[in-house]
Structures are given as C-alpha cells and as structure tokens.
C-alpha atoms as a PDB file:
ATOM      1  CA  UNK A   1      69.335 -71.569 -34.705  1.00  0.00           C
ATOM      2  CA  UNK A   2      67.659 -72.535 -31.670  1.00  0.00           C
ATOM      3  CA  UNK A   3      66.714 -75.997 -32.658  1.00  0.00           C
ATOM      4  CA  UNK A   4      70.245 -76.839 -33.710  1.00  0.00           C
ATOM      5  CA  UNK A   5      71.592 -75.890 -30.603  1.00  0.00           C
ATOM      6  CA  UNK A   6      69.089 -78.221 -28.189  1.00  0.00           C
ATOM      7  CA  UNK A   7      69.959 -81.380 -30.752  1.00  0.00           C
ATOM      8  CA  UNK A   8      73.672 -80.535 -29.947  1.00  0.00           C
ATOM      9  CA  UNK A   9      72.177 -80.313 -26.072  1.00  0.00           C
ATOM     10  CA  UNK A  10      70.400 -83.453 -27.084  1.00  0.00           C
ATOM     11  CA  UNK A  11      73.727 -84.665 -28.438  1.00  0.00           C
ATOM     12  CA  UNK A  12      76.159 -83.943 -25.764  1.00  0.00           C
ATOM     13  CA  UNK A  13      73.368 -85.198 -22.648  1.00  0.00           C
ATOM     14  CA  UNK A  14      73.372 -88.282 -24.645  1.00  0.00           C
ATOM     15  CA  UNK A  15      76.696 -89.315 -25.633  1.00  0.00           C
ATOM     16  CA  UNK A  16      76.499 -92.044 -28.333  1.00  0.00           C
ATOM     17  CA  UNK A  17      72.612 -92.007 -28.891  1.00  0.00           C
ATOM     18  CA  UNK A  18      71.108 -91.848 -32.589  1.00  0.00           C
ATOM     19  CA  UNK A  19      67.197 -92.034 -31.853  1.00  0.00           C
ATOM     20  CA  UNK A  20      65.836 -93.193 -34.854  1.00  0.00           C
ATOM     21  CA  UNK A  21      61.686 -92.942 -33.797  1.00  0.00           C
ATOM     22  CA  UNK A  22      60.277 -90.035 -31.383  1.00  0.00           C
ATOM     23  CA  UNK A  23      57.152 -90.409 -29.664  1.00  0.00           C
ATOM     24  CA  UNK A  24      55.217 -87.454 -27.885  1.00  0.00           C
ATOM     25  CA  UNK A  25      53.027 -88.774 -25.055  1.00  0.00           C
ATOM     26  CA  UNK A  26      49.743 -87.055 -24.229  1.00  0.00           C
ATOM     27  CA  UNK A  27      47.969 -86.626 -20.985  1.00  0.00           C
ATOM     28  CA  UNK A  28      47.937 -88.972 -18.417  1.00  0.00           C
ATOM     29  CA  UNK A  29      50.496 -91.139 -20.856  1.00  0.00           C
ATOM     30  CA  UNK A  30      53.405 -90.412 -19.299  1.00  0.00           C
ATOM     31  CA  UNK A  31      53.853 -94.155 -17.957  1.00  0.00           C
ATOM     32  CA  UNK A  32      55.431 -95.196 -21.442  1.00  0.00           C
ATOM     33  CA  UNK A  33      58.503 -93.344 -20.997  1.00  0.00           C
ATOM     34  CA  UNK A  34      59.397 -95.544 -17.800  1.00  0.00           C
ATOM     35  CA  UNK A  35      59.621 -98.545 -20.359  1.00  0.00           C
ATOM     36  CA  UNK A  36      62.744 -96.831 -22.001  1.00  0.00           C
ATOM     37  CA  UNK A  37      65.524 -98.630 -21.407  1.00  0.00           C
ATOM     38  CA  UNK A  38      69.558 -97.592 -20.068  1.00  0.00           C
ATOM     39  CA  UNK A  39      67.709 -94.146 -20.391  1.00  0.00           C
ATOM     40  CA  UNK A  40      68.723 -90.396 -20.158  1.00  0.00           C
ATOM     41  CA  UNK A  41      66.544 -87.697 -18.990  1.00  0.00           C
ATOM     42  CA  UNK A  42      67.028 -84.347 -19.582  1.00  0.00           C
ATOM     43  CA  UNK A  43      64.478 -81.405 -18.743  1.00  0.00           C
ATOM     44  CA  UNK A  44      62.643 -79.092 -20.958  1.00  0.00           C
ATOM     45  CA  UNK A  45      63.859 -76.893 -19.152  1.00  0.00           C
ATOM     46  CA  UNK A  46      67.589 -77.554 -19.751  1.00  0.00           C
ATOM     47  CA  UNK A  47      67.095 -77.916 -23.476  1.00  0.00           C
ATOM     48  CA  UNK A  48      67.120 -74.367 -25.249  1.00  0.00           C
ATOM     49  CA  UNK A  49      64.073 -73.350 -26.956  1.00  0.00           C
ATOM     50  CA  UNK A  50      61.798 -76.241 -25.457  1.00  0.00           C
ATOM     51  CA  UNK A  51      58.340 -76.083 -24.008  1.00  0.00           C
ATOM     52  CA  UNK A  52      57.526 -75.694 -20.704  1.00  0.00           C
ATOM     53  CA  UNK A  53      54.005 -77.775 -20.236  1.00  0.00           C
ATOM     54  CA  UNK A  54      51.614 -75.985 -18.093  1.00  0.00           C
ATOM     55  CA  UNK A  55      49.144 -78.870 -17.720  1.00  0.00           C
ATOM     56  CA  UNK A  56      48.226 -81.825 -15.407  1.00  0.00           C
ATOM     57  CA  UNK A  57      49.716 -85.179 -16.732  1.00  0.00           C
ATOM     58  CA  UNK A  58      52.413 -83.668 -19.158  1.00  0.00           C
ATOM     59  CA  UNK A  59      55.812 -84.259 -16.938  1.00  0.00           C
ATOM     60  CA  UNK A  60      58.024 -81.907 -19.160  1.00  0.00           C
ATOM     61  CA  UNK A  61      61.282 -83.715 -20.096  1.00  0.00           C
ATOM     62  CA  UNK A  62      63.023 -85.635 -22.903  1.00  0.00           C
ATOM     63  CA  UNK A  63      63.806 -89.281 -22.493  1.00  0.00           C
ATOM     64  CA  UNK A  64      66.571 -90.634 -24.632  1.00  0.00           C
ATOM     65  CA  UNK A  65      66.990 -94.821 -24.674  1.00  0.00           C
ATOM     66  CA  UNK A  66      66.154 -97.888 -26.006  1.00  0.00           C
ATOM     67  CA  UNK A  67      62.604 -99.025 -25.998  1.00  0.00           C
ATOM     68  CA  UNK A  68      62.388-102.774 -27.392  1.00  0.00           C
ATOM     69  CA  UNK A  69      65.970-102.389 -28.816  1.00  0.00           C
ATOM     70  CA  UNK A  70      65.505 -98.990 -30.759  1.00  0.00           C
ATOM     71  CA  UNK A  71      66.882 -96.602 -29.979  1.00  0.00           C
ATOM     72  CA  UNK A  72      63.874 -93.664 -29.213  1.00  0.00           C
ATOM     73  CA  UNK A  73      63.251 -89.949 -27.710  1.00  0.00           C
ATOM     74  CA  UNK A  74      60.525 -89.343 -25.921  1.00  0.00           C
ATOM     75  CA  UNK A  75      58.772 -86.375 -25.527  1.00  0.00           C
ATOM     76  CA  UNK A  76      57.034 -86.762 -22.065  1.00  0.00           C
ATOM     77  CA  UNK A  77      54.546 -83.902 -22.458  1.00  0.00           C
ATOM     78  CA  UNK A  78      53.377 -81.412 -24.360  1.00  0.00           C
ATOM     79  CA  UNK A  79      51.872 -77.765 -25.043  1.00  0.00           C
ATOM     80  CA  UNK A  80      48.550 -76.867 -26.361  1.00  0.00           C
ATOM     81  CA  UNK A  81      47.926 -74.369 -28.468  1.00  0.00           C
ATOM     82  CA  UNK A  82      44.920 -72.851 -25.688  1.00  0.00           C
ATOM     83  CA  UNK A  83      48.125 -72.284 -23.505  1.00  0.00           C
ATOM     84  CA  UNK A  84      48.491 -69.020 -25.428  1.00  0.00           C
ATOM     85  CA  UNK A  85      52.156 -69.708 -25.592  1.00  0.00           C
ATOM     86  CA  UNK A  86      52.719 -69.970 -29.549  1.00  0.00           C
ATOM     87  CA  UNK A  87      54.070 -72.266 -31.395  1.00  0.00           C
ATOM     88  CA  UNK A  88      58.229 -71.158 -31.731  1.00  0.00           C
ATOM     89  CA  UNK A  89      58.835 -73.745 -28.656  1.00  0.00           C
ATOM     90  CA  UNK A  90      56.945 -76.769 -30.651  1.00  0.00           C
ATOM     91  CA  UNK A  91      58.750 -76.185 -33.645  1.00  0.00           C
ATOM     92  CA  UNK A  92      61.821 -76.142 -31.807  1.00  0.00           C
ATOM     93  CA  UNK A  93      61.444 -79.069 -29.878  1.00  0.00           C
ATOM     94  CA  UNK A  94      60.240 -81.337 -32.944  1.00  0.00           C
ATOM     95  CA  UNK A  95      63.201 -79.740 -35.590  1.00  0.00           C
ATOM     96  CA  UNK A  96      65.834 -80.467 -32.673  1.00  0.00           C
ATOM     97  CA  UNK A  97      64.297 -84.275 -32.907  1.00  0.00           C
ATOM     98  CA  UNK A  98      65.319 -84.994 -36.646  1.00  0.00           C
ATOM     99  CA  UNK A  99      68.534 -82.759 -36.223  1.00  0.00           C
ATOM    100  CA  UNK A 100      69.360 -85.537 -33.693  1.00  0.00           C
ATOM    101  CA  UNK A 101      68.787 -88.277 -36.045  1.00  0.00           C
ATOM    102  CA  UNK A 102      64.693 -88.938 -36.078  1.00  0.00           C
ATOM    103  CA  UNK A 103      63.431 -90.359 -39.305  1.00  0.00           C
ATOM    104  CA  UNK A 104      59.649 -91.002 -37.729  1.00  0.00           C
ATOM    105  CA  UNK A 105      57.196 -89.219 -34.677  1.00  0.00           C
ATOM    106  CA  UNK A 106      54.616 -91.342 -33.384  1.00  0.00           C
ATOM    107  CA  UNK A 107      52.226 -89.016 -31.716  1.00  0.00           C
ATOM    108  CA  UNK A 108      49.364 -90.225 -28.949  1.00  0.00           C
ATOM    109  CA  UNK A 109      47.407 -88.192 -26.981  1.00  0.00           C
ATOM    110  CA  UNK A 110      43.884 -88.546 -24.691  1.00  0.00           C
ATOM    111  CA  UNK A 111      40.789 -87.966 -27.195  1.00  0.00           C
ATOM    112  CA  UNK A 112      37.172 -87.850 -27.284  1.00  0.00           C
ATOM    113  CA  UNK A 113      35.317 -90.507 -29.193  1.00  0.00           C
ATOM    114  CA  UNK A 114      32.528 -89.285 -31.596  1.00  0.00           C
ATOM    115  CA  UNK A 115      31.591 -92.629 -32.847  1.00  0.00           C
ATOM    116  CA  UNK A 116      29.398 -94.627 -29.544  1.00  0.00           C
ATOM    117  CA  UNK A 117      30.418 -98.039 -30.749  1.00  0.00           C
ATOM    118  CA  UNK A 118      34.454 -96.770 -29.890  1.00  0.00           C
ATOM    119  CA  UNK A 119      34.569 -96.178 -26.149  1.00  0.00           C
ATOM    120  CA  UNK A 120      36.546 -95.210 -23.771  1.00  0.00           C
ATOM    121  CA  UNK A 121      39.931 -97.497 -23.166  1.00  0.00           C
ATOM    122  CA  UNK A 122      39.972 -98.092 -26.956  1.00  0.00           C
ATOM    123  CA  UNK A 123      42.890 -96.930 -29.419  1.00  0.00           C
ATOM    124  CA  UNK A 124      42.457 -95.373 -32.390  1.00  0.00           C
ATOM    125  CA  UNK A 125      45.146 -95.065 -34.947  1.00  0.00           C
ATOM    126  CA  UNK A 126      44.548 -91.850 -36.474  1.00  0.00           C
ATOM    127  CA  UNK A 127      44.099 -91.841 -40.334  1.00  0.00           C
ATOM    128  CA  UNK A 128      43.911 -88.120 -40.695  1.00  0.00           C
ATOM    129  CA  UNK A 129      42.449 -84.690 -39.171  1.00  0.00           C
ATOM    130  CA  UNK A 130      40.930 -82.033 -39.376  1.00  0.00           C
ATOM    131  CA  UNK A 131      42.395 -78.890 -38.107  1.00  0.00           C
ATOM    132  CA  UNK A 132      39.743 -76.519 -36.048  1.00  0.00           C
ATOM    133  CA  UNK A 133      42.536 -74.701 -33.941  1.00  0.00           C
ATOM    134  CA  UNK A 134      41.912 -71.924 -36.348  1.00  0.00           C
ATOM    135  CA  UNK A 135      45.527 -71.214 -37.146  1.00  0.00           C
ATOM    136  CA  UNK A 136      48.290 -73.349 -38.171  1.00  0.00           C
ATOM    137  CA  UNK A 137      51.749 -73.755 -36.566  1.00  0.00           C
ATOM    138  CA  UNK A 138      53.689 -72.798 -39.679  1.00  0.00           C
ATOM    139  CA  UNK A 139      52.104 -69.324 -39.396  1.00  0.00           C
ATOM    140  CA  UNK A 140      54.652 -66.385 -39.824  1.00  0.00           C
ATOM    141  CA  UNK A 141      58.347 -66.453 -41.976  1.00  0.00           C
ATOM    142  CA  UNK A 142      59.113 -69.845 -43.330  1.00  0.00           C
ATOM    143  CA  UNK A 143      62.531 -71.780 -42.122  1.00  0.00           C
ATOM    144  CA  UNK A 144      63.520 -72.847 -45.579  1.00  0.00           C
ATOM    145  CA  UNK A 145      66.491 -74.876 -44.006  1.00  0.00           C
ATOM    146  CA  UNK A 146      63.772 -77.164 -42.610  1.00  0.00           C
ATOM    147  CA  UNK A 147      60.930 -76.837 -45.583  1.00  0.00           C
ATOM    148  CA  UNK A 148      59.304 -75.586 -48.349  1.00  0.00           C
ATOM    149  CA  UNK A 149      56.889 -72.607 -47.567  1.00  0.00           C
ATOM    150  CA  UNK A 150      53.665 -74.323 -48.758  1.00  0.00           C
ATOM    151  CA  UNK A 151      54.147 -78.536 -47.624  1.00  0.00           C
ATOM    152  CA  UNK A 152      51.586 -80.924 -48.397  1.00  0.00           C
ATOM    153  CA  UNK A 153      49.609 -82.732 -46.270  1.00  0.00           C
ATOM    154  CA  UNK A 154      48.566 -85.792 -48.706  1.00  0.00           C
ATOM    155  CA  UNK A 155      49.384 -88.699 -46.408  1.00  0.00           C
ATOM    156  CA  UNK A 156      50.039 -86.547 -43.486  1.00  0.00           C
ATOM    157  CA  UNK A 157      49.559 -89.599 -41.396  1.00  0.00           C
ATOM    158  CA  UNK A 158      51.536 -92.142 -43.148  1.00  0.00           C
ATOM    159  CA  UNK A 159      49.684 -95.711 -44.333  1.00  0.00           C
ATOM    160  CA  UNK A 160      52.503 -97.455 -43.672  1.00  0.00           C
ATOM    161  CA  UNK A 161      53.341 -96.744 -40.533  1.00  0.00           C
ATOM    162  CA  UNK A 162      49.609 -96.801 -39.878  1.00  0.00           C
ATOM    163  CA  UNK A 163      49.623-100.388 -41.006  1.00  0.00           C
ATOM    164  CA  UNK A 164      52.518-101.358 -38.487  1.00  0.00           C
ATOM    165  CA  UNK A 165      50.228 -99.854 -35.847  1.00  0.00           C
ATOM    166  CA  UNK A 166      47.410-101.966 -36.796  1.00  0.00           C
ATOM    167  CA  UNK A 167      49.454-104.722 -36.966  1.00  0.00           C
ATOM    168  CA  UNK A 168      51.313-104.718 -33.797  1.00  0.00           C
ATOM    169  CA  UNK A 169      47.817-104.129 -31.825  1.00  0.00           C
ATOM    170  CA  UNK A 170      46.155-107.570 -33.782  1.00  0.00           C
ATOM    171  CA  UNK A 171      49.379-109.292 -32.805  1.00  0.00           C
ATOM    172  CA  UNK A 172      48.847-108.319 -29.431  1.00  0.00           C
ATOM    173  CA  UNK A 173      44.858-108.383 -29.119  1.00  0.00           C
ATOM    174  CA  UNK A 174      44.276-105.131 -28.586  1.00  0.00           C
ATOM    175  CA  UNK A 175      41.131-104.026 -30.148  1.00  0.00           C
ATOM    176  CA  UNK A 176      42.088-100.980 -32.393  1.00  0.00           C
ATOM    177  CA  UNK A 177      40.302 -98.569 -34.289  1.00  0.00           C
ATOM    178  CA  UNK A 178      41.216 -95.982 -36.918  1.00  0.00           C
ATOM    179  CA  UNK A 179      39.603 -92.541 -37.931  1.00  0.00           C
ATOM    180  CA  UNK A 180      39.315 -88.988 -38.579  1.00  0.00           C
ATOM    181  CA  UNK A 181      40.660 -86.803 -35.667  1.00  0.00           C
ATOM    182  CA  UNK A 182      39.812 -83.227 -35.396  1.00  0.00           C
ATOM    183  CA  UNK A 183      42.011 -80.820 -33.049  1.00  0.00           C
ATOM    184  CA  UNK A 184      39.792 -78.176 -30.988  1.00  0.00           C
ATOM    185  CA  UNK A 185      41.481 -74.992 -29.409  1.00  0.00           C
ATOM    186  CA  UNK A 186      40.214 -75.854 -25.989  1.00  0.00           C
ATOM    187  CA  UNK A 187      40.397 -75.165 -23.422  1.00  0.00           C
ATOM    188  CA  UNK A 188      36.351 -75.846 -22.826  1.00  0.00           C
ATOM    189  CA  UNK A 189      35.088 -79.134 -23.685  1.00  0.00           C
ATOM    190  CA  UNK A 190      33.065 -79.394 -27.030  1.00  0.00           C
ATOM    191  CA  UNK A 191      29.371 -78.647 -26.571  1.00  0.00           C
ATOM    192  CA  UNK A 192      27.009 -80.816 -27.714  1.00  0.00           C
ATOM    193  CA  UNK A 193      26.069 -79.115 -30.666  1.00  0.00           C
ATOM    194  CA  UNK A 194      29.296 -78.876 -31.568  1.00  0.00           C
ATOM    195  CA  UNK A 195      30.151 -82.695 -31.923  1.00  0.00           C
ATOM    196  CA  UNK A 196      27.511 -83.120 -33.848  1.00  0.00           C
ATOM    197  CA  UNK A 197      28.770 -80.689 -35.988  1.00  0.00           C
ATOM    198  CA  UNK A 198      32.160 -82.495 -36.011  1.00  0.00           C
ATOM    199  CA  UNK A 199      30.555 -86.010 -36.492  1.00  0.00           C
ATOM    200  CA  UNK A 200      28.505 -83.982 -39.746  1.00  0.00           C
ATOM    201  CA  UNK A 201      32.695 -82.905 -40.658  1.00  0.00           C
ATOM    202  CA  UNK A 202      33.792 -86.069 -40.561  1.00  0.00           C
ATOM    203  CA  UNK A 203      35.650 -86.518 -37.601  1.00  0.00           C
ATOM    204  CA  UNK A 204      35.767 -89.485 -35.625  1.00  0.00           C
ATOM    205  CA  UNK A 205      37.538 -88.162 -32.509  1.00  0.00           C
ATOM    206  CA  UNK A 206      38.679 -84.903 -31.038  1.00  0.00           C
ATOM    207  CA  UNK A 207      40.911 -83.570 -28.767  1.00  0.00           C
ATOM    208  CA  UNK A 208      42.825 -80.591 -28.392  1.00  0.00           C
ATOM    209  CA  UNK A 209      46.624 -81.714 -29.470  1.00  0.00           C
ATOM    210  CA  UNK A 210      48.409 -83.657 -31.880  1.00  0.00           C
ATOM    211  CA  UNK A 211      47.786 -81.805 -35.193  1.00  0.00           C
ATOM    212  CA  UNK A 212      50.343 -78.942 -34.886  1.00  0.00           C
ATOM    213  CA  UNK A 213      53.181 -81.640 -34.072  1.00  0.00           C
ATOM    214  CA  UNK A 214      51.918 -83.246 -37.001  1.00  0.00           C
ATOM    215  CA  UNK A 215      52.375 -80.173 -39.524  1.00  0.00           C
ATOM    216  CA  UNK A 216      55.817 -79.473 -37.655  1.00  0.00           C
ATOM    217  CA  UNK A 217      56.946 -82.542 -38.538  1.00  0.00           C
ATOM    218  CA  UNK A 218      55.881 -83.076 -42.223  1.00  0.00           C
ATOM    219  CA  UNK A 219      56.889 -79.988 -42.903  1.00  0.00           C
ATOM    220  CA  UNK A 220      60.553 -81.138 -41.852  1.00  0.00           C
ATOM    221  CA  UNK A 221      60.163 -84.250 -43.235  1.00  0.00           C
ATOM    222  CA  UNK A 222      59.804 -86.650 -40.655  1.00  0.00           C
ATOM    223  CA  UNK A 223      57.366 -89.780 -41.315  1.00  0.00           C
ATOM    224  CA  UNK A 224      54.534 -88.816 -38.827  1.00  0.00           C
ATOM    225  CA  UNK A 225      51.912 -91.960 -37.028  1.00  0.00           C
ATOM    226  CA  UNK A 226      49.587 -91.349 -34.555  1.00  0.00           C
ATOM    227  CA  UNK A 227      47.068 -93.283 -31.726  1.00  0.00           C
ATOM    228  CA  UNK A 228      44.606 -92.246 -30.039  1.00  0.00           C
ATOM    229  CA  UNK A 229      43.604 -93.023 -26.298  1.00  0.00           C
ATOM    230  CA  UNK A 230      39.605 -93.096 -26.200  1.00  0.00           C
ATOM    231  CA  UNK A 231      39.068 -91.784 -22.781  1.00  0.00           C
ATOM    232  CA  UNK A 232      35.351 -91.067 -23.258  1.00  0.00           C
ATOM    233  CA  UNK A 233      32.557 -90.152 -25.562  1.00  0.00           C
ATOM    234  CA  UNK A 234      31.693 -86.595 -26.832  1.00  0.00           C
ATOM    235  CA  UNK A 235      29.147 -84.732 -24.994  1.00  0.00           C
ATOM    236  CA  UNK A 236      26.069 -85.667 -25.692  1.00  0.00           C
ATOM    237  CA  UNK A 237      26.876 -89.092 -27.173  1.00  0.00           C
ATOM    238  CA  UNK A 238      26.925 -90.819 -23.750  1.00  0.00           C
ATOM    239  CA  UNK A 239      26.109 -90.457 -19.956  1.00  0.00           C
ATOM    240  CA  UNK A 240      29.846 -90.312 -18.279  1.00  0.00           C
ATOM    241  CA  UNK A 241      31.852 -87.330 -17.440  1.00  0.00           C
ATOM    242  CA  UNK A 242      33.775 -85.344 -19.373  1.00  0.00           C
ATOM    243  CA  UNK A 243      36.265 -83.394 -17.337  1.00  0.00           C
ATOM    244  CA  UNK A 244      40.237 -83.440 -17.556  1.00  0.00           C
ATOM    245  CA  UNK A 245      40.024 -85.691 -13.982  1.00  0.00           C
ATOM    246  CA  UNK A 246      38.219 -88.203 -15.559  1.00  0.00           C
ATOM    247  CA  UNK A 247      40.886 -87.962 -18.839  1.00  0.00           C
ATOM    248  CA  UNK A 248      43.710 -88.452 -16.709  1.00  0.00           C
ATOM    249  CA  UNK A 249      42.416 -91.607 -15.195  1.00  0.00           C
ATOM    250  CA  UNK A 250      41.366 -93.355 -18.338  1.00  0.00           C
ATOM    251  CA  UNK A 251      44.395 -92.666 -20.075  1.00  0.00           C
ATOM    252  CA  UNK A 252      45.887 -94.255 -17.435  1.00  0.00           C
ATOM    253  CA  UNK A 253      44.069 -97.209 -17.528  1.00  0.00           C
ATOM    254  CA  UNK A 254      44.585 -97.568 -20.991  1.00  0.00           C
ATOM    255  CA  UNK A 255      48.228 -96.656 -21.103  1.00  0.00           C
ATOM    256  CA  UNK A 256      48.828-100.181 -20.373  1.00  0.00           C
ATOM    257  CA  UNK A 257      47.709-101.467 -23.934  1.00  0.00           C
ATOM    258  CA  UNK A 258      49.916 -97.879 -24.931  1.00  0.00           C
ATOM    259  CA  UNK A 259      52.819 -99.166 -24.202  1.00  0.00           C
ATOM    260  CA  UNK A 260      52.360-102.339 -25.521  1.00  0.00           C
ATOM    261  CA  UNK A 261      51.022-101.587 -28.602  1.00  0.00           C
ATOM    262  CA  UNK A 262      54.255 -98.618 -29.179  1.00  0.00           C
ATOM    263  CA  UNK A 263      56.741-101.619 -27.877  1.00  0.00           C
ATOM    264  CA  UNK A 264      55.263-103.950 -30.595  1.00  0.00           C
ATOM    265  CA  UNK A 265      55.511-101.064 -33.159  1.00  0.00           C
ATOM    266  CA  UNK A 266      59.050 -99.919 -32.487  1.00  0.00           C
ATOM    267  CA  UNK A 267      60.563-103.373 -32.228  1.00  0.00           C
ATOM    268  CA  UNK A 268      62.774-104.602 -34.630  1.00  0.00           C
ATOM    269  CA  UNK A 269      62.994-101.127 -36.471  1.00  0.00           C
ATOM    270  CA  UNK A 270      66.102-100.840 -38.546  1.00  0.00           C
ATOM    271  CA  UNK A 271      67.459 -97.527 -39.842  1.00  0.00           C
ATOM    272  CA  UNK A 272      65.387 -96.088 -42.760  1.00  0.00           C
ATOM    273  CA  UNK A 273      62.668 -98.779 -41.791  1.00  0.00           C
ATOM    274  CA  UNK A 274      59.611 -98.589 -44.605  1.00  0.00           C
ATOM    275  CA  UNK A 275      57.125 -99.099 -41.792  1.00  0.00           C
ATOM    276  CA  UNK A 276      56.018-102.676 -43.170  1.00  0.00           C
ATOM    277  CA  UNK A 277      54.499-104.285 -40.771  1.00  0.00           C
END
C-alpha cells in the first residue's frame, strides 16, 4: 500500500516524531512552515505516492517539527483537481498523515470572498462547503482498510475545532469570519454570473481547493478544520483584480495573521485533544 509505505518514509526521515495535527498550506501560504521548529524536510518527491504541485506558491515538500510545542506535519503545497492529475496522489499523501500518527488536518487555502462586508486580508474559518468540482475524490474502488464505502459528511468541518479557531483569532485580535465555502474546478476565475449563482447556493467563499482533502480525510477519520485567506472579492462584487498574481500577494500579506492564528490554535494540544478551546 502506497500510503503505508511514505508514513514508514515519513517515519524513518523523522526518527522519533509522532505529529499529532497536519496542516496543508494553500497558495502563497507557504511562510507558515518556516515557523516549525527543530524541523525536517523531506520532498514530495522523495515520499512514494505524493503529489508533485504544478502551481505558483505551492513549494512541494513535507515539514515535520514542532510548531508552538506540538508536534505537526506540514503539507507545504498542494494539487488541484484542474491539474488533471487525479486524485490517487491526494489520498496518498493525507492516509500516509494519520498512518504516521495524525488525529486532526487543519486545511487553509487563498479564497474568494462572496460576501462585500469580508474583504480581502480577512480569515474565514470555514463552517462547511459545497462541492462544485463535479466529482468527488473517493470516486472509483473503496480502501476499506481506511473507510467505509459511503462516509458521512455531517460535521465535515468539526465545531469544535472550529471553536478553537475562533477562539485563538479573538485572543489574538484578529478579525475572523466563518462561512460556507464552495470548491470550483478552475482553472478560470468564476464569472460574474456565476457568483451570484453561488451567493443564491449559499456559499460564502470559493476557491478551487480544500474540499477533496477534506473528504480524504473524514473518510479516514481524521478530525478535519479549515481557514480561509480572503484575498479578494468575487467578480463582480468589487473593483480589484482577480488574477492568481494578485492571490499570491494577498495571501502573503495575510499569512502573517496565518501563522499566528494556527500557532494560537495548535498550542498546548495534548494527544487526543477534544478541540476545546
């Protein structure tokens, strides 16, 4: 099994490690991984099975550390599902994560508001989605080692863990926000009629990421949280740009209150944590 053998990769790269949270970092979010501590970094490309991110901002390797005492593994980038790649190297990558001892996956990614009163630099903890990729990542024979055939997404984004998200940004002052994120295929932007057919949906951001890792990882079992970067508003809803330039330097702008906000979330975690703030 595939992702068996990159957690014993995982394993061996990173002698004495249990990570207990992963976190995937979006575009232009890389910065966060640099605030892991006595860390180990180890190539997708040296891992088997893992992706290979063909995109602008998404750095491609596995950091293994401490970040604010607890013990993590990062996943510095990420595939999209308009990369026409699949989904086998996803599900490997996120399976080899709880092989190697994660219990929770805090997802983040760059996002489009739909809502004009949440704009860009803003976090959003996501509360749940809505899946427009038009297929799923679970498509195709089930793994029954990992899960059942047909999981449940009740709670797919846990309110616990939510609540320690919300938490950690008011004890910081960061100005959050929670909603309704819906994934797009990509790779064009959304056009305007478009959002307003997500806003009519629902949604109160999109982006093009996120959900699959999401499924992947309830479907396995692991506790799954999720934020957000605002990096501008939908087409149509305001007067900047919206081009994957302009994404890249927002979400670095706002990575800043990122990494606070996941240092405040992951500190003092202890092993089977409830997620209490």
């Amino acid at each position: 099994m595939t992702a068996a053998r990159a957690a014993s990769e995982i394993k061996v790269r990173a002698p004495g490690r249990l990570p207990r949270v992963g976190i995937v970092l979006g575009s232009g979010l890389g910065g966060v991984a640099e605030r892991v501590e006595d860390a180990v970094a180890i190539p997708y490309g040296e891992l088997p099975g893992f992706p290979q991110p063909g995109v602008e901002g998404h750095a491609g390797r596995l950091v293994v550390g401490r970040l604010a005492g607890t013990e993590v593994a990062v996943l510095q980038g990420r595939v999209h599902a308009y990369e026409g790649t699949g989904f086998a190297a996803l599900r490997t990558a996120i399976r080899a994560l709880k092989l190697a001892g994660v219990e929770t996956l805090v997802l983040t990614c760059a996002a489009g508001s739909l809502r004009t009163e949440v704009g860009p630099g803003r976090l959003m903890v996501v509360a749940d989605h809505i899946n427009m990729l038009g297929t799923n990542p679970l498509v195709g024979p089930n793994d029954d080692a990992f899960g059942p055939r047909f999981p449940s997404l009740t709670d797919a984004w846990d309110p616990d863990l939510r609540a320690r998200l919300s938490a950690a940004g008011a004890a910081l002052g960061i100005p959050m926000a929670e909603g309704v994120y819906a994934a797009w295929l990509g790779p064009s932007f959304e056009t305007p009629a478009e959002v307003r057919m997500l806003k009519l949906l629902g949604a109160d951001a999109v982006g093009m990421s996120m959900v699959p890792e999401c499924i992947i990882a309830r479907h396995c079992g692991l506790r799954v949280a999720g934020c957000a970067v605002i990096t501008n508003l939908g087409v149509g809803l305001g007067d900047g740009p919206v081009d994957h330039a302009h994404t890249l330097r927002t979400a670095a702008a706002a990575a800043v209150d990122l990494e606070r906000l996941l240092v405040g979330f992951v500190e003092g975690w202890t092993e089977g944590d409830g997620g209490q703030p």
